[in-house]
Structure formats: C-alpha cells, structure tokens
N, C-alpha and C. Protein backbone atom coordinates (compact mmCIF):
# COMPACT_ATOMS: atom_id res chain seq x y z
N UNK A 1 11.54 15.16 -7.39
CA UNK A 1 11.91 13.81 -6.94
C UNK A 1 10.64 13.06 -6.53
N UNK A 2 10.58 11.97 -6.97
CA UNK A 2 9.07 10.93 -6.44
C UNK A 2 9.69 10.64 -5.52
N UNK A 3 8.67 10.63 -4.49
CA UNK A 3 8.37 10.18 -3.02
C UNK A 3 7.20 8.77 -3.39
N UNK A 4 7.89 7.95 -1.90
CA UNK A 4 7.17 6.83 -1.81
C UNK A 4 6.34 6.81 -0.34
N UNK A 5 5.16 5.88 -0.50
CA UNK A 5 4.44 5.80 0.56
C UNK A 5 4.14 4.56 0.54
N UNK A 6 4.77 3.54 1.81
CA UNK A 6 4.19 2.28 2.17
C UNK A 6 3.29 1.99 3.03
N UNK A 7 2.66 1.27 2.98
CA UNK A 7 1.38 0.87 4.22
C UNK A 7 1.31 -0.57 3.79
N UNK A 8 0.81 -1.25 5.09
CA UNK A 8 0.47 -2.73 4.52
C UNK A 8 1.07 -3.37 5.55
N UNK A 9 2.10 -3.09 6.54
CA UNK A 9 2.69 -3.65 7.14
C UNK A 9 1.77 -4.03 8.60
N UNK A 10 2.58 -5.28 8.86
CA UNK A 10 1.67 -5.57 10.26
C UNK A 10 2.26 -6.78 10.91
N UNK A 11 1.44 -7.60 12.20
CA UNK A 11 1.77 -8.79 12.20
C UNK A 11 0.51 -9.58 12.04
N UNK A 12 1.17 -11.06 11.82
CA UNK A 12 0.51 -12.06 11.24
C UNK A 12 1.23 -13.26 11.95
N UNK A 13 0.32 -14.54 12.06
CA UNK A 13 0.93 -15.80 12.40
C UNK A 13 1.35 -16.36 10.88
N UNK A 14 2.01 -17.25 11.75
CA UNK A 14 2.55 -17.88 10.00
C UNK A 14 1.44 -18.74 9.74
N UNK A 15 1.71 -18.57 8.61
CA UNK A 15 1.04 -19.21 7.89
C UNK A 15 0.14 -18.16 6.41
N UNK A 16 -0.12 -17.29 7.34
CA UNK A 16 -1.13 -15.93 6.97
C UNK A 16 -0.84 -15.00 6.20
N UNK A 17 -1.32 -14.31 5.80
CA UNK A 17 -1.31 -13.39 4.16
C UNK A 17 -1.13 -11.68 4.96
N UNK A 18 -0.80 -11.01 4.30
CA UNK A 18 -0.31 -9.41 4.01
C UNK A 18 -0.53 -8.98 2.95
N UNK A 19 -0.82 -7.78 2.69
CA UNK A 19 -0.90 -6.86 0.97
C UNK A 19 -0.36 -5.81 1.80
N UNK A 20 1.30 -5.54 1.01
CA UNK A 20 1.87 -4.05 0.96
C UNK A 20 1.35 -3.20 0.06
N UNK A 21 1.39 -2.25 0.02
CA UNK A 21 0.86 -1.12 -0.99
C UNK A 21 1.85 0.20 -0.91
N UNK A 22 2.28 0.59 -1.87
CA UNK A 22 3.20 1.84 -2.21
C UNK A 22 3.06 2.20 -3.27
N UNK A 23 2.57 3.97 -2.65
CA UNK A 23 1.61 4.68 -3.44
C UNK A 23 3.17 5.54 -4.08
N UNK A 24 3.28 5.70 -5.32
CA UNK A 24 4.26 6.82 -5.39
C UNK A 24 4.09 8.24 -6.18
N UNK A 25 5.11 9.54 -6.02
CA UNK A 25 3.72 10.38 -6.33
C UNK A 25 4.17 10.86 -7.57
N UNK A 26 4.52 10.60 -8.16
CA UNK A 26 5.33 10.11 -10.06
C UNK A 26 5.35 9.20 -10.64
N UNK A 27 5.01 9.48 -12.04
CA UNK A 27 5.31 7.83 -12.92
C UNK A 27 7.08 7.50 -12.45
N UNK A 28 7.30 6.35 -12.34
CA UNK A 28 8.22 5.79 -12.28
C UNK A 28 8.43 4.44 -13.57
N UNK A 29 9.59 3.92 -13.96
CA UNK A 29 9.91 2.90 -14.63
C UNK A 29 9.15 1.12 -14.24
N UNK A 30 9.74 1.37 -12.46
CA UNK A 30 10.05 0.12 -12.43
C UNK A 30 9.99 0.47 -10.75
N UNK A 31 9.20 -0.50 -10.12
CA UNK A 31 8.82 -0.08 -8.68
C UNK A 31 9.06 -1.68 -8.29
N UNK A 32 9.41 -1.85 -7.38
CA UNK A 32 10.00 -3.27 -6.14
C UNK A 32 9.46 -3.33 -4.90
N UNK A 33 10.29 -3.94 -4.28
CA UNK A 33 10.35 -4.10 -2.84
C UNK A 33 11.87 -4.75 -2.75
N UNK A 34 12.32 -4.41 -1.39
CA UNK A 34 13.77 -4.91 -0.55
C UNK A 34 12.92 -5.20 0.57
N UNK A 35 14.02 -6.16 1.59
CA UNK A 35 13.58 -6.00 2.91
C UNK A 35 15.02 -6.71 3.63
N UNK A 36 14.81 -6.14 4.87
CA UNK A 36 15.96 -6.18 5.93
C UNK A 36 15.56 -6.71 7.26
N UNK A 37 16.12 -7.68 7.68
CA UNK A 37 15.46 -7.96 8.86
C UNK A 37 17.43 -8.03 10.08
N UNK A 38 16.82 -7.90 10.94
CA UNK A 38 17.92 -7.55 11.96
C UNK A 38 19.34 -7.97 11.91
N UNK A 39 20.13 -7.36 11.71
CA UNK A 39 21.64 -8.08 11.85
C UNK A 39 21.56 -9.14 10.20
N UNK A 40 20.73 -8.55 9.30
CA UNK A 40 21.22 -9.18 8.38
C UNK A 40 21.09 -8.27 6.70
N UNK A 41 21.76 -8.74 5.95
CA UNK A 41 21.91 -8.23 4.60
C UNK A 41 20.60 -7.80 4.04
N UNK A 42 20.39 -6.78 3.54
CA UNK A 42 19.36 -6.30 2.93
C UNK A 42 18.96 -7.12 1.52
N UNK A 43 17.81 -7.62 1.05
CA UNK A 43 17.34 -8.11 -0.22
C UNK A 43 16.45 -8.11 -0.81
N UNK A 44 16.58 -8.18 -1.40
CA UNK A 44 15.19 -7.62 -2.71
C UNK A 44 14.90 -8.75 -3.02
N UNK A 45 13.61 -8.65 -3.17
CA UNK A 45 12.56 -9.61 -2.96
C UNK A 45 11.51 -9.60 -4.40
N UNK A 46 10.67 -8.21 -4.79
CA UNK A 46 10.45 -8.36 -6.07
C UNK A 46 10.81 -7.40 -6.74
N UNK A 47 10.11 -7.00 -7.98
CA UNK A 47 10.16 -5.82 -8.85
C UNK A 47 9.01 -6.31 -9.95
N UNK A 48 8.92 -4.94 -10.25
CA UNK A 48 8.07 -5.23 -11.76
C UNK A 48 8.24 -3.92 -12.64
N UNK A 49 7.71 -3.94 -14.16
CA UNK A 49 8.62 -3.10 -14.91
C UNK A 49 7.31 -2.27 -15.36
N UNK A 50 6.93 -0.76 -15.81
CA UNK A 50 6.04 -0.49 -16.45
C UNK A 50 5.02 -1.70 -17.25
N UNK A 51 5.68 -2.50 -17.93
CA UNK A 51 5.30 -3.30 -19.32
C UNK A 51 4.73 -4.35 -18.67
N UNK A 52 4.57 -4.47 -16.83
CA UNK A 52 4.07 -6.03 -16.29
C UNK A 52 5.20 -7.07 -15.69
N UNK A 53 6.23 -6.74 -17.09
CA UNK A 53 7.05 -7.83 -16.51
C UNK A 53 7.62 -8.24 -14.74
N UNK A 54 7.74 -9.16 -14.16
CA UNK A 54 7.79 -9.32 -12.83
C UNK A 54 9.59 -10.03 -12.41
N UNK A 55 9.88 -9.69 -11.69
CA UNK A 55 11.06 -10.89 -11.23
C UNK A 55 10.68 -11.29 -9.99
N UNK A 56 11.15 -12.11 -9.01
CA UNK A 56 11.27 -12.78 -7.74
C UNK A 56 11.95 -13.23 -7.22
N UNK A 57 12.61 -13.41 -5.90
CA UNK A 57 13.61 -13.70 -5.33
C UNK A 57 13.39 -15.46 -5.21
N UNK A 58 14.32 -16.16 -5.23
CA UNK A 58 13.50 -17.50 -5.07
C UNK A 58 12.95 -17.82 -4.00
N UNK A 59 13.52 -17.02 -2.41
CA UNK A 59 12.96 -17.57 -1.45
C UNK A 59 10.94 -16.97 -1.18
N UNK A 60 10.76 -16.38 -2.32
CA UNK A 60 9.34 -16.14 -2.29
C UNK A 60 8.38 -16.34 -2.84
N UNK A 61 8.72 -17.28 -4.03
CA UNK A 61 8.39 -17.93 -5.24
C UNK A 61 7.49 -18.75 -5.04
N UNK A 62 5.99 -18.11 -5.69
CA UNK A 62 4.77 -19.39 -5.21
C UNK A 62 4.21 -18.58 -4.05
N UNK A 63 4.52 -17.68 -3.45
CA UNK A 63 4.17 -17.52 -2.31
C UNK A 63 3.31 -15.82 -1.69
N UNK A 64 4.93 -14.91 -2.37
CA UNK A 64 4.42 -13.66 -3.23
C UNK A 64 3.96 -12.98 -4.22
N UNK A 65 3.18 -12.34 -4.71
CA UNK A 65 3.07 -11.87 -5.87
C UNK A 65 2.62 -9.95 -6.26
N UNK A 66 3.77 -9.53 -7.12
CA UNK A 66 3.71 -8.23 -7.07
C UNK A 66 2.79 -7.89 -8.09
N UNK A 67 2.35 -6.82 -7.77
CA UNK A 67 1.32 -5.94 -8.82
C UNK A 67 1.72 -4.77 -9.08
N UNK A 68 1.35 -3.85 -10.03
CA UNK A 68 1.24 -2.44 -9.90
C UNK A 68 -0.38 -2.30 -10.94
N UNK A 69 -0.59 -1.05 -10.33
CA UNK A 69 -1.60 -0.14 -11.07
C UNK A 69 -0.91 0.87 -11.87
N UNK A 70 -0.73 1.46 -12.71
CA UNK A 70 -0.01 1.80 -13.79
C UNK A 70 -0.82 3.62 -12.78
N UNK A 71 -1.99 3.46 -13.36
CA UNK A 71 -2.88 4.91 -13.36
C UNK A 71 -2.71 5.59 -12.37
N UNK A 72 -2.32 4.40 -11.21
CA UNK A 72 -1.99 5.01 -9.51
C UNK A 72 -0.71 5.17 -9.35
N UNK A 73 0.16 4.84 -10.17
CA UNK A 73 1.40 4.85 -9.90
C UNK A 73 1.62 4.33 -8.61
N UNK A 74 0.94 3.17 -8.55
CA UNK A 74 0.93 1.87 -7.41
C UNK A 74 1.28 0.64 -7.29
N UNK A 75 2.36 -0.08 -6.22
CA UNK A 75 2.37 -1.12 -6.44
C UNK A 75 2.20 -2.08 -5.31
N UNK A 76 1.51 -3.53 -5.41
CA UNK A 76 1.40 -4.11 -4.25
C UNK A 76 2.45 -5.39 -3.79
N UNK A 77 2.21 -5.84 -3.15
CA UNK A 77 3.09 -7.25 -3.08
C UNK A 77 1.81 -8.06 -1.59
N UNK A 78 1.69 -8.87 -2.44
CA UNK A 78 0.60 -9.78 -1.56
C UNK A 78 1.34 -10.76 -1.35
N UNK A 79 2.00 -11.23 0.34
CA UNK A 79 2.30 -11.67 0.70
C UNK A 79 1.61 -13.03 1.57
N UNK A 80 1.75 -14.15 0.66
CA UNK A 80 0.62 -15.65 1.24
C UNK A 80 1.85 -16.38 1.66
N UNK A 81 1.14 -17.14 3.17
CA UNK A 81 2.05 -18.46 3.57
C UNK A 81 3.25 -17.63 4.02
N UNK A 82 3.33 -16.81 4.75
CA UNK A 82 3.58 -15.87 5.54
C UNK A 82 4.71 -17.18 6.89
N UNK A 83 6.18 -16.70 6.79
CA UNK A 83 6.97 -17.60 7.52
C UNK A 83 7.74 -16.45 8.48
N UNK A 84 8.05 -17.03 9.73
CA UNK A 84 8.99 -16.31 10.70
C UNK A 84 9.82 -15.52 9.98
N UNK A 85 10.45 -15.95 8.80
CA UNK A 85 11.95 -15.75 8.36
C UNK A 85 11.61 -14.52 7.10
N UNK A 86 10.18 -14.42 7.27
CA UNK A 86 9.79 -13.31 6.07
C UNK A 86 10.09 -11.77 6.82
N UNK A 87 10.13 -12.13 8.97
CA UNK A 87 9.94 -10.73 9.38
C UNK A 87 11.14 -9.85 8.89
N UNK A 88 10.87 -8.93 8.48
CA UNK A 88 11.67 -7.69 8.52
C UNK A 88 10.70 -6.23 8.02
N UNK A 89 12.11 -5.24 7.95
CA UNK A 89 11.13 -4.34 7.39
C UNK A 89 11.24 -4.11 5.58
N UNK A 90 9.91 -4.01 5.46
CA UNK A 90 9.89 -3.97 3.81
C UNK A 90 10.13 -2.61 3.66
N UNK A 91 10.99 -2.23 2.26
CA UNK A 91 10.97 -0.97 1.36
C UNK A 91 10.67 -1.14 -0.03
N UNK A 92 9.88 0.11 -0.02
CA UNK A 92 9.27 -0.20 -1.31
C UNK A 92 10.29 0.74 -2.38
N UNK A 93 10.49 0.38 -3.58
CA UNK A 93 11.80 0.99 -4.13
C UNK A 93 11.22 1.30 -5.63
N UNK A 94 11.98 2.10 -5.85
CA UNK A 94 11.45 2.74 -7.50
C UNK A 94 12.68 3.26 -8.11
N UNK A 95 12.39 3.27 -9.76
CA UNK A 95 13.01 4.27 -10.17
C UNK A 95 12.74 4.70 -11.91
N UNK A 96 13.79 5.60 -12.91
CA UNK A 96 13.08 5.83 -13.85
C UNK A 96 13.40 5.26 -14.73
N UNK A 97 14.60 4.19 -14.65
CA UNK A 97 15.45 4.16 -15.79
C UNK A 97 16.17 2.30 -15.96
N UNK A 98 16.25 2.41 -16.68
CA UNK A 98 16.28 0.59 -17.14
C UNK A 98 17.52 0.33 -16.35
N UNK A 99 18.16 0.69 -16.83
CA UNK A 99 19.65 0.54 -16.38
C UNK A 99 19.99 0.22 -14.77
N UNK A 100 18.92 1.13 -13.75
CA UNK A 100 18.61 1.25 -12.27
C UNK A 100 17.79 -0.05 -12.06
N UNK A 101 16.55 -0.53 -12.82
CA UNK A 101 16.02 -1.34 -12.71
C UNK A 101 16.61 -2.75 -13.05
N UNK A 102 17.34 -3.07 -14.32
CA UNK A 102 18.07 -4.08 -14.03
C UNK A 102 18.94 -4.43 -13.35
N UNK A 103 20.15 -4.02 -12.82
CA UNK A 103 20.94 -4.41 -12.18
C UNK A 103 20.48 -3.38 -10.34
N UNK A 104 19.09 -3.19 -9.91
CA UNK A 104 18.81 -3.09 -8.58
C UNK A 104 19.35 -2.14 -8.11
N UNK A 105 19.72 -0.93 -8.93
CA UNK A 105 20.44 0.25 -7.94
C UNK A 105 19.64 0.96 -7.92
N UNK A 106 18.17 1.07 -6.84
CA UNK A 106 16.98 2.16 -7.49
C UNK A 106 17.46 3.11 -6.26
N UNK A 107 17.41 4.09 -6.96
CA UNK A 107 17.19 5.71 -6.58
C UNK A 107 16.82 6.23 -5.61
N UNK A 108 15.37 5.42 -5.54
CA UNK A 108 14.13 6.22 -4.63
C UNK A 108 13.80 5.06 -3.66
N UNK A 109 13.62 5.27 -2.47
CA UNK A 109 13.38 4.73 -1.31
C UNK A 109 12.16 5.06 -0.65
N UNK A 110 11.48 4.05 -0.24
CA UNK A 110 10.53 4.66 0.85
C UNK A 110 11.31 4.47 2.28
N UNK A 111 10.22 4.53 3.24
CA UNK A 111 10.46 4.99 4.54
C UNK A 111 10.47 3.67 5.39
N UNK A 112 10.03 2.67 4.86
CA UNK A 112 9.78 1.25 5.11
C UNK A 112 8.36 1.07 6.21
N UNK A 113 8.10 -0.47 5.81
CA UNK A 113 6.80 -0.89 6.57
C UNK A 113 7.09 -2.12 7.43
N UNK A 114 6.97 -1.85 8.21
CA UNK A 114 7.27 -3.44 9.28
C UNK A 114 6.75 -4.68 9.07
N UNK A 115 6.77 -5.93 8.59
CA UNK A 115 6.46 -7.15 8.29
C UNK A 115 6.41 -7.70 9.92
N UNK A 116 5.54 -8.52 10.71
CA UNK A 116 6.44 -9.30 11.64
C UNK A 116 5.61 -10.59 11.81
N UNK A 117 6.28 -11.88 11.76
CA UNK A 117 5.66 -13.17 11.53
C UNK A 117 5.85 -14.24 12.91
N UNK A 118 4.98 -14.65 13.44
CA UNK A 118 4.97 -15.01 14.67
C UNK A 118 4.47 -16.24 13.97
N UNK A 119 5.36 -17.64 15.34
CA UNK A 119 5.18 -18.71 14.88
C UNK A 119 3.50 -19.21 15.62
C-alpha cells in the first residue's frame, strides 16, 4: 500500500503564499489535495494526472497551482493570495486507477497538514 507524507503546512497572513509537498512512497496514477476546515464539508481542491493534466476547484483558480515530480513520486500545491477561508487542514490524496481519479474516490490518504490564515 503507498503511504503519503505531507509537510508544507503552517500559518500565514492573508494575503501570503504556502508550498504543500507530499512525498508518496509508490508510483501512483493521480495525486490531489482535499481540505476540511471546522464544522464543514470536506473538498477537494486540486488533482493532477501522471500525463500533467491538472483540475481545480473554482474557489482556487488563479491563485493555486499543483505540481508533481513524476521521479519523486511528488506532488506540490503552491498556495498564493492566501485568504482566512483557505484555513483548514489539507490532505494530500492519491491513487492508481482512472476510474478513482475521475470521479474523486482516492484510496490513499495522508495524515493531513494544517493550513491556518490570519487576517
């Protein structure tokens, strides 16, 4: 089973930038991020596919942008313009198979990284 490892998390005033990083310790398909912030619905925020391809949630559009390193079986999410409403905790999410990756049912979970955005 691939295991995930996040780091990256922290606080920041708004306005201000973050880089998550989740190292995982298997090739995977298709590696993301979710995030949850208190008393509310969990959501996914990006993804990206072996091949580059990227999606985005709209409320992050312009603002985030995901990466992976293929060789590291790594992926980042650089978080700019950094708003109150971004705090929660991020998970970084993976998995092997198209089917998991399109319709968001991934598999593999990390342990999550704390975001927190002060006005």
């Amino acid at each position: 089973q691939v295991q995930l490892v996040e780091s990256g998390g922290g606080s920041v005033q708004a306005g201000g930038s973050l880089r998550l990083s989740c190292a995982a310790s298997g090739s995977t398909y298709c590696m993301g991020w979710f995030r949850q912030a208190p008393g509310k619905e969990r959501e996914r925020v990006a993804d990206i596919v072996s091949d580059g391809s990227t999606s985005y949630a709209d409320f992050v559009k312009g603002r985030f942008t995901i990466s992976k390193d293929n060789a590291e079986n790594t992926v980042y999410l650089q978080m700019n313009n950094l708003k109150p409403e971004d705090t929660a905790m991020y998970y970084c999410v993976a998995d092997a198979t198209w089917a998991a990756c399109e319709y968001a049912d991934f598999g593999i979970w990390g342990q999550g990284t704390q975001v927190t955005v002060s006005t």
